[in-house]
N, C-alpha and C. Protein backbone atom coordinates (compact mmCIF):
# COMPACT_ATOMS: atom_id res chain seq x y z
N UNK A 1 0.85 -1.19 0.00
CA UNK A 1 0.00 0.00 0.00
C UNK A 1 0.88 1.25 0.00
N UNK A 2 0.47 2.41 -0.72
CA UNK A 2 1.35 3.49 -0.38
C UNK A 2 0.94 4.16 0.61
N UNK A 3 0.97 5.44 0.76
CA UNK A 3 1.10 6.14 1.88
C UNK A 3 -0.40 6.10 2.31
N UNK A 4 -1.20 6.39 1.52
CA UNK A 4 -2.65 6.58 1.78
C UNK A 4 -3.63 5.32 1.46
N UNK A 5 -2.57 3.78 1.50
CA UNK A 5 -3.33 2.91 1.98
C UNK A 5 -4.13 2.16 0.58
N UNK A 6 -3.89 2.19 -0.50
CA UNK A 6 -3.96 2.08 -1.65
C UNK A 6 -2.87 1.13 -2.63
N UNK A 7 -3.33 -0.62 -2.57
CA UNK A 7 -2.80 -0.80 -3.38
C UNK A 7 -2.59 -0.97 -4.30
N UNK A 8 -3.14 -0.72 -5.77
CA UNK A 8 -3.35 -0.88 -6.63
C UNK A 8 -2.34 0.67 -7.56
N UNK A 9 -2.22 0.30 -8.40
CA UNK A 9 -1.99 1.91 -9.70
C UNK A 9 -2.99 1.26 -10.87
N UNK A 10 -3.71 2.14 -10.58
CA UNK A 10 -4.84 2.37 -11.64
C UNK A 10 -4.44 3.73 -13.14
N UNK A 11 -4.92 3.11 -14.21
CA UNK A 11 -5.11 3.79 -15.27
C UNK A 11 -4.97 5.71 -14.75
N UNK A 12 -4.12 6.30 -15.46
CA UNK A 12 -4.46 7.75 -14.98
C UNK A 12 -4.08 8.02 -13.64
N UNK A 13 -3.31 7.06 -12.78
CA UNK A 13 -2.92 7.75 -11.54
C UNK A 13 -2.65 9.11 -11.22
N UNK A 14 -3.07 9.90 -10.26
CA UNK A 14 -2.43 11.02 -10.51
C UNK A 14 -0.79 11.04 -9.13
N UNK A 15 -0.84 9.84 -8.55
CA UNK A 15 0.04 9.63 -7.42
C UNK A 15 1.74 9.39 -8.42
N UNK A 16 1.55 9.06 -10.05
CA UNK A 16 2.40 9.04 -10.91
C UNK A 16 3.03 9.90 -11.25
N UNK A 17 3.94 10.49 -11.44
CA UNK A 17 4.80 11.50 -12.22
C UNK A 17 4.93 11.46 -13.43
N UNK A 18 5.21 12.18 -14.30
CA UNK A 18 5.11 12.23 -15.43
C UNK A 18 6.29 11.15 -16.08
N UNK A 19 7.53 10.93 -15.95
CA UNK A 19 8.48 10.10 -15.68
C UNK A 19 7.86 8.83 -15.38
N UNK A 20 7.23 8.65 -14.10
CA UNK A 20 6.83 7.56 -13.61
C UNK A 20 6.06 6.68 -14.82
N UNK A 21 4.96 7.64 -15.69
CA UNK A 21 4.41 6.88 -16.47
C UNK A 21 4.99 6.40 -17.16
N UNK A 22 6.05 7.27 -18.20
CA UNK A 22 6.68 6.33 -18.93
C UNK A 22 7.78 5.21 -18.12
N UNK A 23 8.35 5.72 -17.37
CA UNK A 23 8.81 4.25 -16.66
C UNK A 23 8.27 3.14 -16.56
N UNK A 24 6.83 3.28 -16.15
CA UNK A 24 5.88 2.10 -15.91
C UNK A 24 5.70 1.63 -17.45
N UNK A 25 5.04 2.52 -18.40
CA UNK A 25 4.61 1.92 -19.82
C UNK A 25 5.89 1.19 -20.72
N UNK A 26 7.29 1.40 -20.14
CA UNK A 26 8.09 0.95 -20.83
C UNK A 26 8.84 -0.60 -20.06
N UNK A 27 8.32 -0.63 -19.20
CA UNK A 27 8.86 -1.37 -17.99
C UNK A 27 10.05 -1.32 -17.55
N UNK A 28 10.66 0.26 -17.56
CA UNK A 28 12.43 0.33 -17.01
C UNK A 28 11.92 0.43 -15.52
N UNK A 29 10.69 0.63 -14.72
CA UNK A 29 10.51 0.81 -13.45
C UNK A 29 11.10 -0.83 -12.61
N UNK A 30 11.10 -1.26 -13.66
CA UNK A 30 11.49 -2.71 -13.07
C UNK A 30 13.00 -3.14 -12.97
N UNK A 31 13.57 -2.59 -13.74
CA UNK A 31 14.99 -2.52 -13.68
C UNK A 31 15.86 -2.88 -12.70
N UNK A 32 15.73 -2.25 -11.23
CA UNK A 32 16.37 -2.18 -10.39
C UNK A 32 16.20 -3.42 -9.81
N UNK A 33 14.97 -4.47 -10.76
CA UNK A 33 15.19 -5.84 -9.56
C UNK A 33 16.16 -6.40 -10.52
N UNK A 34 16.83 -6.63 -11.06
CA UNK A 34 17.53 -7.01 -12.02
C UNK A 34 18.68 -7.66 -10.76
N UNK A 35 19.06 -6.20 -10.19
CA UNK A 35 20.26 -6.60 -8.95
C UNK A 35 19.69 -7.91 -7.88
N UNK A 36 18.19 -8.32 -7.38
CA UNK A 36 17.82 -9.13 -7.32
C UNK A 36 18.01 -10.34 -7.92
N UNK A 37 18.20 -10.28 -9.00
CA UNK A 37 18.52 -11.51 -9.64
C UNK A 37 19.62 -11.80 -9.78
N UNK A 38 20.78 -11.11 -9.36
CA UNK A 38 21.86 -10.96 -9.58
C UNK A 38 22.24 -11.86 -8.38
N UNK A 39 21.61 -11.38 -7.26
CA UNK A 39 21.95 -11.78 -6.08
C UNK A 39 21.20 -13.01 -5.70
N UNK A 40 20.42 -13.72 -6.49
CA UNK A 40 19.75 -14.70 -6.66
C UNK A 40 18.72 -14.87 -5.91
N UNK A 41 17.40 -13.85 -5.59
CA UNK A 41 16.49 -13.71 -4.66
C UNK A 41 15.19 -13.84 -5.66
N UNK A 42 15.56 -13.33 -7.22
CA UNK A 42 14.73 -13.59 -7.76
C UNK A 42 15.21 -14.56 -9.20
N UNK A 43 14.71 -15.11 -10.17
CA UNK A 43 14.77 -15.38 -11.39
C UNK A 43 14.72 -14.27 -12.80
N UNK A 44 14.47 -14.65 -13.17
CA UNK A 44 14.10 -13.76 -14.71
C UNK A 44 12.81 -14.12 -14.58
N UNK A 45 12.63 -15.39 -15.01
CA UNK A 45 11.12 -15.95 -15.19
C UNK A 45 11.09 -16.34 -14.33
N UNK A 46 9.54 -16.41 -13.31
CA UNK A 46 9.40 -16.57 -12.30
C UNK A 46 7.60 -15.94 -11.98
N UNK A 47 6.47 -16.35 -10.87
CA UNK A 47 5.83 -15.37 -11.04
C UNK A 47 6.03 -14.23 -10.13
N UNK A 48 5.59 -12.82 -10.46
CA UNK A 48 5.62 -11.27 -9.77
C UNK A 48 5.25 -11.63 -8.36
N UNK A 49 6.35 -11.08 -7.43
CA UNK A 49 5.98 -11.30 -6.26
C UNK A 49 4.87 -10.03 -6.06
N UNK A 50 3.69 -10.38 -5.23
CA UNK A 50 2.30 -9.70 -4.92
C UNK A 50 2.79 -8.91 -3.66
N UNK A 51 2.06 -7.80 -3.91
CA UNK A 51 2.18 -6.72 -2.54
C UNK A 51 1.51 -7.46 -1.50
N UNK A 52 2.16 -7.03 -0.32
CA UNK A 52 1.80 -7.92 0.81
C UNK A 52 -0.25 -7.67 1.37
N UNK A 53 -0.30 -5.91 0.83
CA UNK A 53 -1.70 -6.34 0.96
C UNK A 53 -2.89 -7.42 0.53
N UNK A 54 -2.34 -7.81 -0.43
CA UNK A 54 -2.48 -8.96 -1.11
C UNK A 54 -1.99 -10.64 -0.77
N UNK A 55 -1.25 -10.34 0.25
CA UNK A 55 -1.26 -11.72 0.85
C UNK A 55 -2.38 -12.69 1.49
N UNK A 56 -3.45 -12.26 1.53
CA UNK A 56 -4.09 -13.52 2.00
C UNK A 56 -5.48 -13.80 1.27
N UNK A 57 -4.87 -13.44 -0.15
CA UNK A 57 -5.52 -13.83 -1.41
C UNK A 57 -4.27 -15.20 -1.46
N UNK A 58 -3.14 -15.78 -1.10
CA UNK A 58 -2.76 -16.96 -1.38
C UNK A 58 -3.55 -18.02 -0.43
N UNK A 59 -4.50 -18.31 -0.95
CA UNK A 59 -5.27 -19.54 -0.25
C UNK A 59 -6.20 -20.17 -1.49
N UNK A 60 -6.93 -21.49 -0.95
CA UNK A 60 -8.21 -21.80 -2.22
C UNK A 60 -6.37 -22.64 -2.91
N UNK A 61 -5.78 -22.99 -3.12
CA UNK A 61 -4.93 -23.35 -3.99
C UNK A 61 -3.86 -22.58 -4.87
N UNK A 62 -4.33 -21.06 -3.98
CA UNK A 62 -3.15 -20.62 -4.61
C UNK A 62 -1.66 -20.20 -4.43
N UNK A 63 -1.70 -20.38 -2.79
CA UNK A 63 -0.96 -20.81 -2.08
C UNK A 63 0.54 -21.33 -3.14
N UNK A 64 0.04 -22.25 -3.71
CA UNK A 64 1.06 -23.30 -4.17
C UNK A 64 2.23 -22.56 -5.01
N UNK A 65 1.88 -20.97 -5.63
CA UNK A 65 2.45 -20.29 -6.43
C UNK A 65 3.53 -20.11 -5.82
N UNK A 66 3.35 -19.77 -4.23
CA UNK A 66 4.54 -19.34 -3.51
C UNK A 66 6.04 -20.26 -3.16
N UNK A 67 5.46 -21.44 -3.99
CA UNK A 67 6.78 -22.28 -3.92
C UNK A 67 7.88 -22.30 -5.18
N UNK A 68 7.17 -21.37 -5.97
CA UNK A 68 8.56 -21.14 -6.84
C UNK A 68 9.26 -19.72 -6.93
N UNK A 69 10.39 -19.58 -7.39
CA UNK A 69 11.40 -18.65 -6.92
C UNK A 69 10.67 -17.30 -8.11
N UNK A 70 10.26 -16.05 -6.96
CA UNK A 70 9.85 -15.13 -8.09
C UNK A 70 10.51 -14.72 -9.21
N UNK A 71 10.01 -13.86 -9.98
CA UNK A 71 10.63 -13.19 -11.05
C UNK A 71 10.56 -12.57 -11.88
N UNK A 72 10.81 -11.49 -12.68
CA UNK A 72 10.90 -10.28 -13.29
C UNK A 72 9.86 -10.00 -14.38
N UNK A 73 9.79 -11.70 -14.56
CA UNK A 73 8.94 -11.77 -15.64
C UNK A 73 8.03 -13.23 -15.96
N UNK A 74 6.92 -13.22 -16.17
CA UNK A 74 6.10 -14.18 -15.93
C UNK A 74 4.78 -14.10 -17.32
N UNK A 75 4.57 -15.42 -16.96
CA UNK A 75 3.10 -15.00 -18.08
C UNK A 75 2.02 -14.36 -17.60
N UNK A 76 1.67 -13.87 -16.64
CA UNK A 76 0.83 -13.49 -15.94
C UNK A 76 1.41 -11.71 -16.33
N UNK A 77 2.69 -11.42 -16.82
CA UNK A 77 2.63 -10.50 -16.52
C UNK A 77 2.56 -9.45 -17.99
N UNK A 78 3.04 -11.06 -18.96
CA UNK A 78 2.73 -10.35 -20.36
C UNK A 78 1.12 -10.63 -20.53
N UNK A 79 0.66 -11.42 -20.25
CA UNK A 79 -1.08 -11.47 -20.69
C UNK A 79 -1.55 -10.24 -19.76
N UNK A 80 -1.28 -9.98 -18.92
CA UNK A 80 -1.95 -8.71 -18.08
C UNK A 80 -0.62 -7.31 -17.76
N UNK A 81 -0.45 -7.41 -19.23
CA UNK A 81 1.01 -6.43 -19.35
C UNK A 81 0.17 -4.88 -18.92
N UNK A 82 -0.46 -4.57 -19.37
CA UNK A 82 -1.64 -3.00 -18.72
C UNK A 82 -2.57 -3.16 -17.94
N UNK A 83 -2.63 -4.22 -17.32
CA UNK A 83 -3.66 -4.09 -15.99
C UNK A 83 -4.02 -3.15 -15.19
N UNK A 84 -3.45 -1.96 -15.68
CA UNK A 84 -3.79 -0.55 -14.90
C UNK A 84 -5.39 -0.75 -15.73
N UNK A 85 -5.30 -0.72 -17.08
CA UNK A 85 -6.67 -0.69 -17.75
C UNK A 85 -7.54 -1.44 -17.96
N UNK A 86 -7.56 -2.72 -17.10
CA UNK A 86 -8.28 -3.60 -16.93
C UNK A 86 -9.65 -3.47 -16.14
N UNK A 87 -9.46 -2.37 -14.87
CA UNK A 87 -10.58 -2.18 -14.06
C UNK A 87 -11.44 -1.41 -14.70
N UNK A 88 -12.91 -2.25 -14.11
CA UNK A 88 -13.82 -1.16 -14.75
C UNK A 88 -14.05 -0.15 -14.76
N UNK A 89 -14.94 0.57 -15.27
CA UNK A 89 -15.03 1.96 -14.72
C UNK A 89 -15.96 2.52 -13.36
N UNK A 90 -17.09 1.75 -12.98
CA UNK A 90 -17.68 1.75 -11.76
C UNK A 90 -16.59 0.16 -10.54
N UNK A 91 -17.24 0.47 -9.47
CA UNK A 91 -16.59 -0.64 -9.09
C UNK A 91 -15.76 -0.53 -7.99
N UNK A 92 -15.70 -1.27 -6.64
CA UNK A 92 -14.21 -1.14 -5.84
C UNK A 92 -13.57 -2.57 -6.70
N UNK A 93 -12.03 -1.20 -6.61
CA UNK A 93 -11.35 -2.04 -7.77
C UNK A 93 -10.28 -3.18 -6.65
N UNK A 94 -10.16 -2.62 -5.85
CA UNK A 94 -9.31 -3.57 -4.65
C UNK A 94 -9.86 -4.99 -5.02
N UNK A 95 -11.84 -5.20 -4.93
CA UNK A 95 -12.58 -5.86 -4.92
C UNK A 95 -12.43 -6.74 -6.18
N UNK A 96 -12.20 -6.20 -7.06
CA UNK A 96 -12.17 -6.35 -8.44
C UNK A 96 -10.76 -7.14 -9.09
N UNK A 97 -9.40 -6.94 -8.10
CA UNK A 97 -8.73 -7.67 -8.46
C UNK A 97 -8.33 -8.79 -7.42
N UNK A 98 -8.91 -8.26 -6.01
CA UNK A 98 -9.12 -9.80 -5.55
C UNK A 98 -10.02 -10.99 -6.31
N UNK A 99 -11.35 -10.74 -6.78
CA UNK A 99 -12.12 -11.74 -7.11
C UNK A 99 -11.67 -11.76 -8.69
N UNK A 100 -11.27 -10.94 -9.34
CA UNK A 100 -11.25 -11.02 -10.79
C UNK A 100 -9.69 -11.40 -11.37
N UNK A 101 -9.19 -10.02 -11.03
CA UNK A 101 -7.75 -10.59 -11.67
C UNK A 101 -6.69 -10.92 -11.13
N UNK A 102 -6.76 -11.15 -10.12
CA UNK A 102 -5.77 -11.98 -8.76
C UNK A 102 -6.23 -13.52 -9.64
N UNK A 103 -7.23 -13.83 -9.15
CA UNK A 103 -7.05 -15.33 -9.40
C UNK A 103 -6.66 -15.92 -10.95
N UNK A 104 -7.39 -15.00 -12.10
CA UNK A 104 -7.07 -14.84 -13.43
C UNK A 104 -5.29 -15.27 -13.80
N UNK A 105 -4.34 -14.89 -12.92
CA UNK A 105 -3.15 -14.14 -13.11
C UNK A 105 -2.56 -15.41 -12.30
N UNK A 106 -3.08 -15.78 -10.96
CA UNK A 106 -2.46 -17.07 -10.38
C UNK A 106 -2.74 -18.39 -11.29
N UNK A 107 -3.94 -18.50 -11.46
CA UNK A 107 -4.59 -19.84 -12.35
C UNK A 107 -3.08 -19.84 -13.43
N UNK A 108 -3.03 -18.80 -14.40
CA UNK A 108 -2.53 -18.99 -15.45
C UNK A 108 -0.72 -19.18 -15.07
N UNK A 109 -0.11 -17.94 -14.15
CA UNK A 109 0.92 -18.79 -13.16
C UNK A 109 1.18 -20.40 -12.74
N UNK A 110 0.16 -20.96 -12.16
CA UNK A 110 0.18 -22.10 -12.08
C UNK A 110 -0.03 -23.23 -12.52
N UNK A 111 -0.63 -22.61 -13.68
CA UNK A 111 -1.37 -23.89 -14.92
C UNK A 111 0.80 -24.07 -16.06
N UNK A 112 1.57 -23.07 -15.69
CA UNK A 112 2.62 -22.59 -16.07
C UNK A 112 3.68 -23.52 -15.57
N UNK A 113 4.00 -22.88 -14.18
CA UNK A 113 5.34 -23.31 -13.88
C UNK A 113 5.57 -24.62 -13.41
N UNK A 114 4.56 -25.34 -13.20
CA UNK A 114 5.11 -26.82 -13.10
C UNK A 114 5.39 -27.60 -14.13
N UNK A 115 5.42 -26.94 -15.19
CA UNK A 115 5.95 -27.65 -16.68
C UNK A 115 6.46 -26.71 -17.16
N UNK A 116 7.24 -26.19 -17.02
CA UNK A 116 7.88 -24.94 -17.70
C UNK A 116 9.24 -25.73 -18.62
N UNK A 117 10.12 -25.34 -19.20
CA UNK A 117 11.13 -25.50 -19.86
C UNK A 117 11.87 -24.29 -19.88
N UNK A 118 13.36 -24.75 -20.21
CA UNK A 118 14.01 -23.97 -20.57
C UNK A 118 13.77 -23.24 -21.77
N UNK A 119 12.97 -23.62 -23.00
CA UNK A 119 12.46 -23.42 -24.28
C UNK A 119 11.11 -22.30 -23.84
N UNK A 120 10.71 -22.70 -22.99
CA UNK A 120 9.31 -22.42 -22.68
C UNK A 120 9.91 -20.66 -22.29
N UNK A 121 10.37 -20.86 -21.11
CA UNK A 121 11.02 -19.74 -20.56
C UNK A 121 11.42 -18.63 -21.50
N UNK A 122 12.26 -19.51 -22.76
CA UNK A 122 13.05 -18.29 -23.47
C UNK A 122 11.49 -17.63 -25.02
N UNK A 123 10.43 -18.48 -24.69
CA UNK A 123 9.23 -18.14 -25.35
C UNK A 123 8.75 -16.75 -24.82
N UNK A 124 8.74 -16.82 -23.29
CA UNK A 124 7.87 -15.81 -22.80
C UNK A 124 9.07 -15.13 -22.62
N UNK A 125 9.96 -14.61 -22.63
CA UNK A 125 10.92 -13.58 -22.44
C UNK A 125 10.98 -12.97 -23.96
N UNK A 126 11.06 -13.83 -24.96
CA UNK A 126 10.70 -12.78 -25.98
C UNK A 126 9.07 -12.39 -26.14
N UNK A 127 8.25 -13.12 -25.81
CA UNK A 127 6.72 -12.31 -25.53
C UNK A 127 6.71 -11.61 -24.87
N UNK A 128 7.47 -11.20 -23.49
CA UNK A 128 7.75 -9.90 -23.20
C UNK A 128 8.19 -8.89 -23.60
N UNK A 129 9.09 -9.32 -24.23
CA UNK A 129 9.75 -8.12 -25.42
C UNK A 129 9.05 -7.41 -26.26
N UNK A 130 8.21 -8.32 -26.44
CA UNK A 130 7.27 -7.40 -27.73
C UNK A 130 6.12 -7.02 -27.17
N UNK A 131 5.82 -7.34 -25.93
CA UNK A 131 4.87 -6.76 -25.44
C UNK A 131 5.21 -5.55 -24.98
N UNK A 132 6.20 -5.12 -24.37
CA UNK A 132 6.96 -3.87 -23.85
C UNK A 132 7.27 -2.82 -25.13
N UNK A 133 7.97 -3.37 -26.09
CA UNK A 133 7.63 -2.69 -27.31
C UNK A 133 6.31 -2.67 -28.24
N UNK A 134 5.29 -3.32 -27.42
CA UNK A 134 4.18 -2.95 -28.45
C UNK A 134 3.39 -3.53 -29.50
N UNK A 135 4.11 -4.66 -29.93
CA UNK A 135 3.47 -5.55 -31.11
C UNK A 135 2.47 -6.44 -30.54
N UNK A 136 2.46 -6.91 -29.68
CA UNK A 136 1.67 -8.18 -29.17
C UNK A 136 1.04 -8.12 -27.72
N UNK A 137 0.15 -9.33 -27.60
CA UNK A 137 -0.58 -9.66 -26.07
C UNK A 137 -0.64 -8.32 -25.11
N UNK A 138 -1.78 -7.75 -25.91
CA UNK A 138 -2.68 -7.14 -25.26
C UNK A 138 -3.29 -7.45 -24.31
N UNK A 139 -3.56 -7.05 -22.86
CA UNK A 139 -4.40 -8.18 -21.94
C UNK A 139 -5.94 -8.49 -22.81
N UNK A 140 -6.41 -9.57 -21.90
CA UNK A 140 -8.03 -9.52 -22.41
C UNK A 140 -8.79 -8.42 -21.70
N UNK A 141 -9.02 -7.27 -21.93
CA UNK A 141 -9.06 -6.18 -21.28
C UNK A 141 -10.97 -6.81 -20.98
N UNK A 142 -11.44 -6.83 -22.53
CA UNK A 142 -13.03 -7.34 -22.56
C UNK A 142 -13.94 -8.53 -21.76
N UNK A 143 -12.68 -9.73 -21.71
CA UNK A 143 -13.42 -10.88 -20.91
C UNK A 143 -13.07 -10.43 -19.71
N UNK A 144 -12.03 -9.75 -19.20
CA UNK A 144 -11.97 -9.38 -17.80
C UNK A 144 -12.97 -8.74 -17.01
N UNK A 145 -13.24 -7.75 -17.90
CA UNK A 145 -14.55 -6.71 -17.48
C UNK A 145 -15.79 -7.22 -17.33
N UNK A 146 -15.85 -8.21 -18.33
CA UNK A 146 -17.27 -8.77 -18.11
C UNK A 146 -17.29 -9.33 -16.79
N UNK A 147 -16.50 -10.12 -16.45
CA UNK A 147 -16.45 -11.00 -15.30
C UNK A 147 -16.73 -9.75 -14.04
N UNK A 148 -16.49 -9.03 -14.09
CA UNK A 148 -16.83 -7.94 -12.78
C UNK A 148 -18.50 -7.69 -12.51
């Protein structure tokens, strides 16, 4: 949560800086875990470790995510690469990504890493690539919304 108890960054933040956005839209805000991985706390591929307000959304089976080593980059994070724009427009959105795209994002995490490959791995690191630059995997912005 930041200061005022809020965890989420939603579409249009105004808690963003102008900088900040493009940091975020380009994904250099992520950069600095890099030294994480360096130091071997995280992976490359791996799934996004969740803000702790969000910790006790790991239950129901999803729990199980927490047994592999996080990381920078995941499928969860190119299929829901703008999840700022995923929430609806009415709505508590806290609400909205506990029941909606929390579990959306673990399911597909975990349907993942217990068969992963080294092949597999170097798949979604270039689907990240092009998602960060722009060509590809758009989230499902539409089936998400419905589900709310």
């Amino acid at each position: 949560c930041d200061s005022h108890g809020f965890a989420l960054t939603m579409a249009g933040d105004d808690r963003m800086t102008t900088i900040g956005r493009i940091l975020a839209a380009t994904k250099f805000d992520e950069l600095p875990q890099l030294w994480n991985v360096l130091k071997g706390e995280m992976a490359i591929i791996g799934p996004r470790p969740e803000s702790l307000a969000f910790a006790d959304c790991f239950r129901g089976g999803f729990e199980d995510i927490l047994q592999y080593k996080p990381g920078l980059l995941g499928p969860a994070q190119v299929v829901y690469r703008n999840e700022a724009h995923c929430y609806p427009q009415s709505g508590d959105p806290l609400l909205f990504y506990r029941e909606v795209l929390f579990p959306a994002k673990a399911k597909l995490d975990l349907s993942y890493y217990p068969q992963r490959t080294i092949i597999s791995d170097i798949i979604w690191m270039v689907r990240g690539f092009l998602a960060v630059v722009g060509r590809v995997w758009s989230p499902p912005q539409t089936s998400i919304q419905e589900q709310a």
